[in-house]
C-alpha atoms as a PDB file:
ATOM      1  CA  UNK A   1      32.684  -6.767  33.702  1.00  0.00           C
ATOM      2  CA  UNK A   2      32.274  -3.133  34.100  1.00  0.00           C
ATOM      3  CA  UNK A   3      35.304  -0.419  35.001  1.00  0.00           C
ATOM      4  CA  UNK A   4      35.287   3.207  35.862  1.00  0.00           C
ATOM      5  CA  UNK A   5      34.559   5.476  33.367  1.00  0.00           C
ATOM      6  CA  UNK A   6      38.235   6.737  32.440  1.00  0.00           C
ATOM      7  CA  UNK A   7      39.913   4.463  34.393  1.00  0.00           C
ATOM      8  CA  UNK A   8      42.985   2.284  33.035  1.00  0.00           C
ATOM      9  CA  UNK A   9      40.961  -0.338  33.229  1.00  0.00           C
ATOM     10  CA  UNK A  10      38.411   0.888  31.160  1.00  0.00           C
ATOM     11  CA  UNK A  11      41.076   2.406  28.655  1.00  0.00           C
ATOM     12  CA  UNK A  12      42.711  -1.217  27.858  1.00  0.00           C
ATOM     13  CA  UNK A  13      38.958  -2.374  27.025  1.00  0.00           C
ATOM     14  CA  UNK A  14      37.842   0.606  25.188  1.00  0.00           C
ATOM     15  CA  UNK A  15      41.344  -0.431  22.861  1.00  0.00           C
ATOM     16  CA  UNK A  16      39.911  -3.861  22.659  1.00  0.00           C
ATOM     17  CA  UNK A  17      36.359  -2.816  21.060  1.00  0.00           C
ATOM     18  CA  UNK A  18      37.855  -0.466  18.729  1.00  0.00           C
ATOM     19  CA  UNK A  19      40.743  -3.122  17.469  1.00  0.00           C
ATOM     20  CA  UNK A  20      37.083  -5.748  17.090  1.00  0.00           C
ATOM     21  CA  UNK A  21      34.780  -2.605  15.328  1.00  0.00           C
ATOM     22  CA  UNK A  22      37.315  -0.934  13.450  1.00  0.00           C
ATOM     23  CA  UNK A  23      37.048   2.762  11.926  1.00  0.00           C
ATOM     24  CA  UNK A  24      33.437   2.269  10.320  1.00  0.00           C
ATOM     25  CA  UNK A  25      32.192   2.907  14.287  1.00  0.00           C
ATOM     26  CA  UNK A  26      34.113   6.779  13.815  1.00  0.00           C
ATOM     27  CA  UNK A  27      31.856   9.050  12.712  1.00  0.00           C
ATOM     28  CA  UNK A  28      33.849  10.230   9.287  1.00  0.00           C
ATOM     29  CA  UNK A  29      32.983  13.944  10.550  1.00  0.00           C
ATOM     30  CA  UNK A  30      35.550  13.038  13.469  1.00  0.00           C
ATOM     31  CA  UNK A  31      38.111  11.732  11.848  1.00  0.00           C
ATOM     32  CA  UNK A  32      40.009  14.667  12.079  1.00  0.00           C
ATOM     33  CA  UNK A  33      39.144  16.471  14.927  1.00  0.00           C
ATOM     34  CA  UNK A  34      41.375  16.560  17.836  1.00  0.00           C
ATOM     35  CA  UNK A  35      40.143  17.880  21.218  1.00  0.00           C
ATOM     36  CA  UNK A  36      41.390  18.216  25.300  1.00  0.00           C
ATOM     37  CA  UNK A  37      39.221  16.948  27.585  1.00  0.00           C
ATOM     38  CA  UNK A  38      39.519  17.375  31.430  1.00  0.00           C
ATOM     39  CA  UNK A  39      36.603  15.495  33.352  1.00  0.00           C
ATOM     40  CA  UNK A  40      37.040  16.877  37.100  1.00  0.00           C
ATOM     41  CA  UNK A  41      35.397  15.505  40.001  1.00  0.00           C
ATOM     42  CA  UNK A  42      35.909  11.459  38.984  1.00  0.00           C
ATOM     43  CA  UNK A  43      36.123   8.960  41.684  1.00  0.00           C
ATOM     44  CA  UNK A  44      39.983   8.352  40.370  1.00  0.00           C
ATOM     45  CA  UNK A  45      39.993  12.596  40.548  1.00  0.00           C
ATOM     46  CA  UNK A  46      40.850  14.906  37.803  1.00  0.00           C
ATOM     47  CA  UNK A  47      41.206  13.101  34.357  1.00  0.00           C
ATOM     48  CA  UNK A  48      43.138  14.433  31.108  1.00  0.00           C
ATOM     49  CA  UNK A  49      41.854  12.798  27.854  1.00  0.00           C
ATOM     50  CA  UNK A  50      41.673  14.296  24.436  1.00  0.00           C
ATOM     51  CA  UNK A  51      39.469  13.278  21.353  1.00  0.00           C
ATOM     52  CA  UNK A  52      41.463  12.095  18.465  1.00  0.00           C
ATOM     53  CA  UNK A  53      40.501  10.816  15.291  1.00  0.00           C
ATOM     54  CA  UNK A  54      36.678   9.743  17.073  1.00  0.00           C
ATOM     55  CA  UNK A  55      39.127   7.560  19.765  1.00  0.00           C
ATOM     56  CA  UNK A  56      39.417   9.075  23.922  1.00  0.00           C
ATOM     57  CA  UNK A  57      43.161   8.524  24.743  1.00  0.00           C
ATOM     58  CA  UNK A  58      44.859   9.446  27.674  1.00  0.00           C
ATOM     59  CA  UNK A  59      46.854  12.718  28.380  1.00  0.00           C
ATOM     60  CA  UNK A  60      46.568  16.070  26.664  1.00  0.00           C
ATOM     61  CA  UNK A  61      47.361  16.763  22.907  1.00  0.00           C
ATOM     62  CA  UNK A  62      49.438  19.466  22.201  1.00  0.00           C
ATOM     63  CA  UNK A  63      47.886  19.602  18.754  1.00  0.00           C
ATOM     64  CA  UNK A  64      44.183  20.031  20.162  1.00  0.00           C
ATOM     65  CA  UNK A  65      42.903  23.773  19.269  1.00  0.00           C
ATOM     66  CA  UNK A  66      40.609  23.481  21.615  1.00  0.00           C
ATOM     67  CA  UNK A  67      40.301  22.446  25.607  1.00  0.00           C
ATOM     68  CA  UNK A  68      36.931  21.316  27.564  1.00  0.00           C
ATOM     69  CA  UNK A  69      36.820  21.006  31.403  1.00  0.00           C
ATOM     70  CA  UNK A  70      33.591  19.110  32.051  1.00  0.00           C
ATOM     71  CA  UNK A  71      32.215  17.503  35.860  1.00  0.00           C
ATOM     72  CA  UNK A  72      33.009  13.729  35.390  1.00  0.00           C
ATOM     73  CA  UNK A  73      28.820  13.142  35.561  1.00  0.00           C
ATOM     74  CA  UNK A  74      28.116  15.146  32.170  1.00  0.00           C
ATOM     75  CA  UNK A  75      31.672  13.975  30.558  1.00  0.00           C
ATOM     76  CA  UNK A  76      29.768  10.398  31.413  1.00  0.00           C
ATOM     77  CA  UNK A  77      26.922  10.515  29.974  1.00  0.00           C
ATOM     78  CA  UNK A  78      27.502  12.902  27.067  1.00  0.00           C
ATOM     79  CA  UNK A  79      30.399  10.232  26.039  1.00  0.00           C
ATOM     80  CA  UNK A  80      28.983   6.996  27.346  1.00  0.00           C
ATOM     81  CA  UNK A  81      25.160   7.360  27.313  1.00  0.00           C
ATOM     82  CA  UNK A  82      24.901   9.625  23.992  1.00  0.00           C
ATOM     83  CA  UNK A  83      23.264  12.446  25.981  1.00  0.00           C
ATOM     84  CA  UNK A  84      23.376  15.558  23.677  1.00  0.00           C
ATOM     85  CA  UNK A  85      21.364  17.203  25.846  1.00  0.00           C
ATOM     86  CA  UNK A  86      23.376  16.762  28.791  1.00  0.00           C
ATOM     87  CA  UNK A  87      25.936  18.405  26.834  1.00  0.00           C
ATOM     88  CA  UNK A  88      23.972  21.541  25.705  1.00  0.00           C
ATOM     89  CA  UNK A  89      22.483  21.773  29.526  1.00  0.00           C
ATOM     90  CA  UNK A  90      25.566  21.697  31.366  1.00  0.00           C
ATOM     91  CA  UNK A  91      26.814  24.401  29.245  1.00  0.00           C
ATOM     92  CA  UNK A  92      24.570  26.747  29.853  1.00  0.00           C
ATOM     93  CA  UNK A  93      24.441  26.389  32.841  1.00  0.00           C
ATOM     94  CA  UNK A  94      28.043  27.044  32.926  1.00  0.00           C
ATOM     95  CA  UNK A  95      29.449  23.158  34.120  1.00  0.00           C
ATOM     96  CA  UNK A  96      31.304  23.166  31.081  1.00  0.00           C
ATOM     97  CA  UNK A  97      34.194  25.257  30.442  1.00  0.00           C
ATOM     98  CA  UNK A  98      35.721  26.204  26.905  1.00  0.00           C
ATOM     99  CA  UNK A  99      39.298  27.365  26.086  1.00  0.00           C
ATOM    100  CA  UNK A 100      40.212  27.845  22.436  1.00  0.00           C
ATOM    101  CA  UNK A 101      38.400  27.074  18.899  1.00  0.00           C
ATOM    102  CA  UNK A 102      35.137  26.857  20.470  1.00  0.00           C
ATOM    103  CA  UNK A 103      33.853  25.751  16.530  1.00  0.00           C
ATOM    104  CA  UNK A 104      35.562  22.142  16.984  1.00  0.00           C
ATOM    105  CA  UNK A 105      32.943  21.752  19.312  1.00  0.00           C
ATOM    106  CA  UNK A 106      30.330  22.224  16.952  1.00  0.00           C
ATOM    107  CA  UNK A 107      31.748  19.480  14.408  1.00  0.00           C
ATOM    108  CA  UNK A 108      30.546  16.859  17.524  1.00  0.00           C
ATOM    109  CA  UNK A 109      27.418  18.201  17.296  1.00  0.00           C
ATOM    110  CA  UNK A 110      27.296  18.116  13.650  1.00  0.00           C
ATOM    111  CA  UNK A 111      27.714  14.158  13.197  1.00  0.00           C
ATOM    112  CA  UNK A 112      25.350  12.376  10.988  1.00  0.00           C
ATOM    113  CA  UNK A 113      23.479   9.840  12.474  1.00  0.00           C
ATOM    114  CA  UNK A 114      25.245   6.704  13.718  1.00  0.00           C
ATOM    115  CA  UNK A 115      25.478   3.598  11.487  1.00  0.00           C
ATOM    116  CA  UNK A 116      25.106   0.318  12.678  1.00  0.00           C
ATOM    117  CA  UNK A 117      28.671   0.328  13.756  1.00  0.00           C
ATOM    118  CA  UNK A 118      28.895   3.263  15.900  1.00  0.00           C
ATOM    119  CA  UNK A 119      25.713   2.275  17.771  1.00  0.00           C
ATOM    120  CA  UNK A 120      27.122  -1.211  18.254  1.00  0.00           C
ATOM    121  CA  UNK A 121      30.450   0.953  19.948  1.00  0.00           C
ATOM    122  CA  UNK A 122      27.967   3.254  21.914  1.00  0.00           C
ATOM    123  CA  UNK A 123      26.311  -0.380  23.160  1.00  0.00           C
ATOM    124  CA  UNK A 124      29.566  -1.626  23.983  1.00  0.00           C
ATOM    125  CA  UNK A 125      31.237   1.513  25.957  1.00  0.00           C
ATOM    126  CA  UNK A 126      27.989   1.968  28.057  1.00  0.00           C
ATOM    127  CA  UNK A 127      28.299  -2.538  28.609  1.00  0.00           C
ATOM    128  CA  UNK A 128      31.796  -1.736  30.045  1.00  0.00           C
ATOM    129  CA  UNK A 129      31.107   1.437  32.135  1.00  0.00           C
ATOM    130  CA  UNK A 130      30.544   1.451  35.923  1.00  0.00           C
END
């Protein structure tokens, strides 16, 4: 069954795979990152996330150095389909707004490649995703 991208829903499952793949599908280079994330323009609206530890949870982080706003299309398929490029297009273009340490950003981009765990999370977010 597929839910909304950023929906409860699709929250409670994303908990699920991550309690089944455990921390070898986070990227190591994540681990300690922590960033805001406000997708605008969703189907459920406006939605506040932040990037913690490689895991999306709801709400902002008061901790996060940095802040994105990002149209709910890109925030989709940067997050769900792995589209780097979609990220690096939509901000130049000027889609995606940046408040703060704008070099936490460049510690996403920076991530090795993805081990056989982290592609089996990308498989199962994008499995889940409406």
């Amino acid at each position: 069954m597929a839910f909304n991208f950023l929906s409860d829903e699709w929250f409670a499952e994303v908990d699920k795979i991550r309690a089944e793949l455990g921390d070898d599908a986070i990227p190591a280079s994540l681990k300690d990152l922590t960033v805001n994330i406000v997708v605008t323009g969703g189907p459920d609206g406006e939605k506040e996330v932040h990037l913690s530890g490689g895991n999306y949870e709801k709400g902002l982080s008061e901790s996060a150095p940095t802040k994105v706003t990002v149209p709910f299309d890109v925030a989709k398929s940067i997050f769900i389909e792995g589209n780097q490029q979609a990220a690096i297009q939509a901000f130049m273009s000027g889609q995606i707004k940046v408040e703060g340490d704008m070099t936490k950003l460049m510690a996403l981009q920076a991530a090795p490649a993805p081990n056989d765990a982290q592609k089996d999370l990308q498989q199962k977010l994008q499995s889940i995703t409406a």
